[in-house]
PDB file of N, CA and C in Angstrom:
ATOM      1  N   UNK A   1      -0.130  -1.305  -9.156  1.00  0.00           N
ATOM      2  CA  UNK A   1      -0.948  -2.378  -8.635  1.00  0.00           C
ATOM      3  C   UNK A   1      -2.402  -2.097  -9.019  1.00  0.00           C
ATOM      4  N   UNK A   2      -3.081  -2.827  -9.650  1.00  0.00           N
ATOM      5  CA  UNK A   2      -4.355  -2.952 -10.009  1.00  0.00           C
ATOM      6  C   UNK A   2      -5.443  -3.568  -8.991  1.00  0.00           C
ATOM      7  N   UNK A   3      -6.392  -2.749  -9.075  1.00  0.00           N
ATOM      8  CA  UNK A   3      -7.624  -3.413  -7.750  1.00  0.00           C
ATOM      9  C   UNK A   3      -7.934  -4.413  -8.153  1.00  0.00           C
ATOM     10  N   UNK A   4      -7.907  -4.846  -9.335  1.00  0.00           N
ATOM     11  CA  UNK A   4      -8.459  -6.086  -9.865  1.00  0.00           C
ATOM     12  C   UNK A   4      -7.509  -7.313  -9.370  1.00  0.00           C
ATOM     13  N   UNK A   5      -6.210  -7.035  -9.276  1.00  0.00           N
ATOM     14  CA  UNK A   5      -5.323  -8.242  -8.753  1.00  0.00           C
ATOM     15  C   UNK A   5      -5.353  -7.583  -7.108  1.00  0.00           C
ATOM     16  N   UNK A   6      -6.214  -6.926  -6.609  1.00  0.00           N
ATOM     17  CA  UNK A   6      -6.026  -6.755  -5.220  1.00  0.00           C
ATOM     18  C   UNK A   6      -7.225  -7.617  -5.031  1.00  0.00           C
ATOM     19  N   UNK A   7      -8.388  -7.498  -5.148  1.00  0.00           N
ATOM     20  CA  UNK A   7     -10.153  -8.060  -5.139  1.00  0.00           C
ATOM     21  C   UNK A   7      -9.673  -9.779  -4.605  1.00  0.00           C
ATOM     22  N   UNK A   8      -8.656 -10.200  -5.944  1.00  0.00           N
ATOM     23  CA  UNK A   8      -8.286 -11.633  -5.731  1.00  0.00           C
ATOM     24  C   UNK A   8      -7.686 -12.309  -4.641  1.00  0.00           C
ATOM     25  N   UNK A   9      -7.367 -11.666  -3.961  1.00  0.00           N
ATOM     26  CA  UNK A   9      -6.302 -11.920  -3.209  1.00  0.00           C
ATOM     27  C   UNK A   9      -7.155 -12.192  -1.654  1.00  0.00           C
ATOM     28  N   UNK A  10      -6.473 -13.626  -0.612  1.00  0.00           N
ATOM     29  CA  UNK A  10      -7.051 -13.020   0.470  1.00  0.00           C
ATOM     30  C   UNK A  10      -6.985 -11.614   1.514  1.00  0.00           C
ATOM     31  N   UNK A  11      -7.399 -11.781   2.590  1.00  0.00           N
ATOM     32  CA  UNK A  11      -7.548 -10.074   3.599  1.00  0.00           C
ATOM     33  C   UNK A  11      -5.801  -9.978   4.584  1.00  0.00           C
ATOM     34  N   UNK A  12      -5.771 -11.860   4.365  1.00  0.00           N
ATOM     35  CA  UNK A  12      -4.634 -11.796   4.912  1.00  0.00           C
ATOM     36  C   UNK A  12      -3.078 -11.693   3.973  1.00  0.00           C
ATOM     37  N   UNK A  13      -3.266 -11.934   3.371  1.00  0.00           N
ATOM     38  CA  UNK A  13      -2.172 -11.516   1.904  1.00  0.00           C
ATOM     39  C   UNK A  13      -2.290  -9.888   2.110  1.00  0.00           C
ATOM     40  N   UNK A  14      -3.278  -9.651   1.878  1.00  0.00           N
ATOM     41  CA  UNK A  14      -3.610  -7.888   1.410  1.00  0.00           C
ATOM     42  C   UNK A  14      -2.491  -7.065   3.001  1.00  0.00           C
ATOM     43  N   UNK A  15      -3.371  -7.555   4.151  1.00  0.00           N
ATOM     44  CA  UNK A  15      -2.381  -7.395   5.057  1.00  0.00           C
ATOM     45  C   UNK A  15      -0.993  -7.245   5.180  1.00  0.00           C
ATOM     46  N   UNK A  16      -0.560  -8.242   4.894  1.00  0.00           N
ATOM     47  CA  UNK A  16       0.937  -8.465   4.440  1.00  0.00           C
ATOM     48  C   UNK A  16       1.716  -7.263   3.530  1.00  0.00           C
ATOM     49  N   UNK A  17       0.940  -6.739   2.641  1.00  0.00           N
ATOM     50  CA  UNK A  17       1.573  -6.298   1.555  1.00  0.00           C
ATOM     51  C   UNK A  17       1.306  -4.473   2.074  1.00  0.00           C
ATOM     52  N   UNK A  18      -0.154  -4.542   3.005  1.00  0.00           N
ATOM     53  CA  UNK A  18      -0.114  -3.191   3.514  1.00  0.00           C
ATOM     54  C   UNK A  18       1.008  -3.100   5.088  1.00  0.00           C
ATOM     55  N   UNK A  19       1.757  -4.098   5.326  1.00  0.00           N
ATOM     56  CA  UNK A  19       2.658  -4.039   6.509  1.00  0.00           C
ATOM     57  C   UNK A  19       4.100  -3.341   5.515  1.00  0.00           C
ATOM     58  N   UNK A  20       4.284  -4.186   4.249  1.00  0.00           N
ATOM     59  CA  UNK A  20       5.373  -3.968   3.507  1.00  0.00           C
ATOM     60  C   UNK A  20       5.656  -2.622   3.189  1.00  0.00           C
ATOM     61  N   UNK A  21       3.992  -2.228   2.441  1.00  0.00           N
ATOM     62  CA  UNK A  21       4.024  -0.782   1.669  1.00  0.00           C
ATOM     63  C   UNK A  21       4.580   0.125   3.231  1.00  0.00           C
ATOM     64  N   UNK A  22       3.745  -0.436   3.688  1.00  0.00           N
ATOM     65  CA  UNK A  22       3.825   1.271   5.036  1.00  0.00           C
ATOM     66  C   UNK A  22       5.193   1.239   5.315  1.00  0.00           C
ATOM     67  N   UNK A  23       5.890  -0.086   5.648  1.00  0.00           N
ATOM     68  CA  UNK A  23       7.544  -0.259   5.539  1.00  0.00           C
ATOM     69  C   UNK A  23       8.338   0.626   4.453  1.00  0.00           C
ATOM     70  N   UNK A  24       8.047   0.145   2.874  1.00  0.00           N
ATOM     71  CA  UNK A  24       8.428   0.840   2.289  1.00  0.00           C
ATOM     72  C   UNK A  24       8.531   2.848   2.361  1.00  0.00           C
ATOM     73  N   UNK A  25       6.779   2.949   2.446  1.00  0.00           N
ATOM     74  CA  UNK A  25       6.756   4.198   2.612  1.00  0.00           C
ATOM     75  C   UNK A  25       7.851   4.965   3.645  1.00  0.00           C
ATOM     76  N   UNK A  26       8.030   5.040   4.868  1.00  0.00           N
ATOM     77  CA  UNK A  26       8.771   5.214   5.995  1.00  0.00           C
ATOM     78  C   UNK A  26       9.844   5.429   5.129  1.00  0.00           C
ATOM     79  N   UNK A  27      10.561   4.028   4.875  1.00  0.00           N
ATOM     80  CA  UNK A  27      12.077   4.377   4.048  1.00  0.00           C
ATOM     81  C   UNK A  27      12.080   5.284   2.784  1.00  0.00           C
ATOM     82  N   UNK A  28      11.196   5.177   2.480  1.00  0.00           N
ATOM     83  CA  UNK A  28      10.921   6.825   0.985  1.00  0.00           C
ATOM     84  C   UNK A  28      10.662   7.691   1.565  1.00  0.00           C
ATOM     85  N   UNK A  29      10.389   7.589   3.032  1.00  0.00           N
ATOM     86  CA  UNK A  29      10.064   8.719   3.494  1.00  0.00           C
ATOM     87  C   UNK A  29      11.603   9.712   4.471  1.00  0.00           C
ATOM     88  N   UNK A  30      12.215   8.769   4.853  1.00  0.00           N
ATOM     89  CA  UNK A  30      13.458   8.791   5.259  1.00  0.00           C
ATOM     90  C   UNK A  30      14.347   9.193   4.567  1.00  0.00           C
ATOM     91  N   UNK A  31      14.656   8.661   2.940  1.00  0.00           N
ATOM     92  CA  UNK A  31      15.139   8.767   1.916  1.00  0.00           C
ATOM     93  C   UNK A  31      15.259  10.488   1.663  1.00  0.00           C
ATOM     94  N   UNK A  32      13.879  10.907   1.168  1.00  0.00           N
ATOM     95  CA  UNK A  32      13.647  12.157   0.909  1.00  0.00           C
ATOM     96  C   UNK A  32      14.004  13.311   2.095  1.00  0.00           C
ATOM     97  N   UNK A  33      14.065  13.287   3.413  1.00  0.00           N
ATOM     98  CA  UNK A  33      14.265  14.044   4.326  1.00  0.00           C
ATOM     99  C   UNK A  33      16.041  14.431   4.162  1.00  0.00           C
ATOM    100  N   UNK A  34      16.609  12.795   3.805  1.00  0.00           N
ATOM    101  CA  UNK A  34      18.092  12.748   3.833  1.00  0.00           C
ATOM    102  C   UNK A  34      18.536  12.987   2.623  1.00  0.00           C
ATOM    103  N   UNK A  35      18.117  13.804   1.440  1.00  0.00           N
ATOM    104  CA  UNK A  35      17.836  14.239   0.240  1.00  0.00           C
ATOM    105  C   UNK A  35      18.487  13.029  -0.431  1.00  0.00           C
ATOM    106  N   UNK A  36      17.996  11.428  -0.445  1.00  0.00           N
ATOM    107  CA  UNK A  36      18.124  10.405  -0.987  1.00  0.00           C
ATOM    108  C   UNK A  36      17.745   9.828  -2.069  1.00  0.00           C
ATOM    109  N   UNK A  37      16.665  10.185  -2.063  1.00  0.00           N
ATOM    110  CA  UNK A  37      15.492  10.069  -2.744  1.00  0.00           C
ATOM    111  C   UNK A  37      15.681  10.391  -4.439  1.00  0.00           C
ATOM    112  N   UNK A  38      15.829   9.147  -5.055  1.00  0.00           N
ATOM    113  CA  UNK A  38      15.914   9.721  -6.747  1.00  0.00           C
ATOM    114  C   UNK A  38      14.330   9.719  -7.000  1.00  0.00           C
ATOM    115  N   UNK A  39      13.713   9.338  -6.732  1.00  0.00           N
ATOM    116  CA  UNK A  39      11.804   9.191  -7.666  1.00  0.00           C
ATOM    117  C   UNK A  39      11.147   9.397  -6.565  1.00  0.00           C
ATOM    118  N   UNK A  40      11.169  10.932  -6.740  1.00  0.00           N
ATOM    119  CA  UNK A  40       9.816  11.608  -5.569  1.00  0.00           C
ATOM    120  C   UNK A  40       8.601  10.791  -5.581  1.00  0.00           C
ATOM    121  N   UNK A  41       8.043  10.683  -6.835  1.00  0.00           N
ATOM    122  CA  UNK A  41       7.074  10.072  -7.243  1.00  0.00           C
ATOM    123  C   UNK A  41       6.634   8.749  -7.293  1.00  0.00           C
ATOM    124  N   UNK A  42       7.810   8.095  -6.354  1.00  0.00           N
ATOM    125  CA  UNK A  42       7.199   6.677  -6.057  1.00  0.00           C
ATOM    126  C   UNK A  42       6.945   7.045  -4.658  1.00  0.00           C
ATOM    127  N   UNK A  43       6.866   7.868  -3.863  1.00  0.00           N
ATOM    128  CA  UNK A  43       6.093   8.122  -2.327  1.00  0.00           C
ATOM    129  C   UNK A  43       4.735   8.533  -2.890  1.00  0.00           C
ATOM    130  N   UNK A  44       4.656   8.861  -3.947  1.00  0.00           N
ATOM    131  CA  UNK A  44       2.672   8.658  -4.098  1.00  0.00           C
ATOM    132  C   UNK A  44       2.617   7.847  -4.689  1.00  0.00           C
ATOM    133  N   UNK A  45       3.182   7.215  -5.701  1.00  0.00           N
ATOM    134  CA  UNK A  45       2.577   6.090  -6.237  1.00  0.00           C
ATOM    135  C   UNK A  45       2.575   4.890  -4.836  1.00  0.00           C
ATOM    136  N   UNK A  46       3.222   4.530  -3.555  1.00  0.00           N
ATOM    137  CA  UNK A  46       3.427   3.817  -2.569  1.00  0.00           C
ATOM    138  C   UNK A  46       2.094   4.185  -1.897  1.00  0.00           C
ATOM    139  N   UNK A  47       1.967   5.628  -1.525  1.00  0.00           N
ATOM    140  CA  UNK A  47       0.388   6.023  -0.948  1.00  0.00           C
ATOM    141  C   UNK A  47      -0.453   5.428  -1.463  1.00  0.00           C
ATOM    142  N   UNK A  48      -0.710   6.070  -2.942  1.00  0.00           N
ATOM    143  CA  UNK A  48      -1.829   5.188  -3.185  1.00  0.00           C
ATOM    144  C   UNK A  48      -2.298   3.767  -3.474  1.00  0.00           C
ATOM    145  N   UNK A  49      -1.065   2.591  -3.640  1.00  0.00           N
ATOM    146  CA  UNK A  49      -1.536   1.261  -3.439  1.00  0.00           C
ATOM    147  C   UNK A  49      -1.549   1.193  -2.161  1.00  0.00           C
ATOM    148  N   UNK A  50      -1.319   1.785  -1.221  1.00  0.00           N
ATOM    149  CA  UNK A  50      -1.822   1.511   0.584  1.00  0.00           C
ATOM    150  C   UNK A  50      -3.150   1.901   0.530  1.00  0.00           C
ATOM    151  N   UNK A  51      -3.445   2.712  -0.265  1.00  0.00           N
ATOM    152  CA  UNK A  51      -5.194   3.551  -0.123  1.00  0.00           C
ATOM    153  C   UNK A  51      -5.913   2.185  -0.814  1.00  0.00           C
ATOM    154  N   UNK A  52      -5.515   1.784  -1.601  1.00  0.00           N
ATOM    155  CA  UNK A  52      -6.121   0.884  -2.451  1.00  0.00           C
ATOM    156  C   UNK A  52      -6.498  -0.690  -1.744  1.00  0.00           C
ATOM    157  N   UNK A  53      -5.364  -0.761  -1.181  1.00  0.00           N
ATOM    158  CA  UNK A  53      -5.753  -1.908  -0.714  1.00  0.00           C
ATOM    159  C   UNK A  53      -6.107  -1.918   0.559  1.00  0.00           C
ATOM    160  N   UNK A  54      -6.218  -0.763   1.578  1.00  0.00           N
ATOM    161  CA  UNK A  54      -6.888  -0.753   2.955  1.00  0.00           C
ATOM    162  C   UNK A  54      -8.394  -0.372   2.159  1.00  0.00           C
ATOM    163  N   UNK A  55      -8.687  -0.137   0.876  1.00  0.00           N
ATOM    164  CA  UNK A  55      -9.864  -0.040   0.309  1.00  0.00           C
ATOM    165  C   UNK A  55     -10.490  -1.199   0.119  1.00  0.00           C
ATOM    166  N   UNK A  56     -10.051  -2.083  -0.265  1.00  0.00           N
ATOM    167  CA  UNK A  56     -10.325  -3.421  -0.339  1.00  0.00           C
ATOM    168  C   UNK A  56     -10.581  -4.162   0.934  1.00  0.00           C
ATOM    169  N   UNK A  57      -9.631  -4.277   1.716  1.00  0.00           N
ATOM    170  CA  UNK A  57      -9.469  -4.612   3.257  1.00  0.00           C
ATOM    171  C   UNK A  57     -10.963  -4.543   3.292  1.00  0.00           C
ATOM    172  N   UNK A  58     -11.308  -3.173   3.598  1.00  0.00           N
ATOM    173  CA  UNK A  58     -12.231  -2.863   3.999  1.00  0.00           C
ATOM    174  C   UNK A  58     -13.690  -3.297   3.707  1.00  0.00           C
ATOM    175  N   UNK A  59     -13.691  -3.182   2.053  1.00  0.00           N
ATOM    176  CA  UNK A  59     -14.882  -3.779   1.350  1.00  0.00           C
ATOM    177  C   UNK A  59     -15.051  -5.559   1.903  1.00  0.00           C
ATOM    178  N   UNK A  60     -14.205  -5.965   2.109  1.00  0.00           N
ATOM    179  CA  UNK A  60     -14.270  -7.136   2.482  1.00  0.00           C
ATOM    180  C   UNK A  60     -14.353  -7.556   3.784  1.00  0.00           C
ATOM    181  N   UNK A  61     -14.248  -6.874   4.205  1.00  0.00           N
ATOM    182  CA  UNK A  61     -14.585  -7.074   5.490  1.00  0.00           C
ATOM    183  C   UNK A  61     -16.511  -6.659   6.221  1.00  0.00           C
ATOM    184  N   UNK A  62     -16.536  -5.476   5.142  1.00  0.00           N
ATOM    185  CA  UNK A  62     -18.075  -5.168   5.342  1.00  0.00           C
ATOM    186  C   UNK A  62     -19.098  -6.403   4.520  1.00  0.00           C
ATOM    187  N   UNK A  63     -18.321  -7.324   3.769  1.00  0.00           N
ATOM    188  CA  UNK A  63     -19.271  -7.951   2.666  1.00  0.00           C
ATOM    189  C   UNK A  63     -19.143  -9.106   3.995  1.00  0.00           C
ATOM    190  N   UNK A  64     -18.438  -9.421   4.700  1.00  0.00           N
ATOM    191  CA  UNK A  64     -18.600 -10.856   5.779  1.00  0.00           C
ATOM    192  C   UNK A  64     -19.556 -10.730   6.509  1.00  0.00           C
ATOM    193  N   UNK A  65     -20.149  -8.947   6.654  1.00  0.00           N
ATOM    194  CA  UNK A  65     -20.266  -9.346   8.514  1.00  0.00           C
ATOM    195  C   UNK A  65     -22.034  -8.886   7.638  1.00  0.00           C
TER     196      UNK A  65
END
């Protein structure tokens, strides 16, 4: 996921998709405990579009007020 297609998007979309990721995460996170897990490496690649877009969240929210 690119910040540039995150920037576009509204705070409430962005929302949405950080309810999903953290969803997702949990179950990769579940996955791996229950040695499920084929791609370790999509539990960071999942982290960091949550970092990314509570990054955004954020910027946008400081540019309103």
């Amino acid at each position: 996921m690119k910040a540039k297609e995150l920037v576009e998007q509204t705070v409430d979309e962005l929302r949405v998709k950080e309810r999903d990721l953290n969803e997702q995460l949990f179950q990769l996170r579940f996955q791996a405990a229950t040695a499920q897990l084929e791609k370790p490496a999509k539990i960071r690649q999942v982290r960091r579009d949550l970092a990314r877009i509570k990054t955004v969240i954020r910027k946008k929210e400081l540019a309103t007020n």
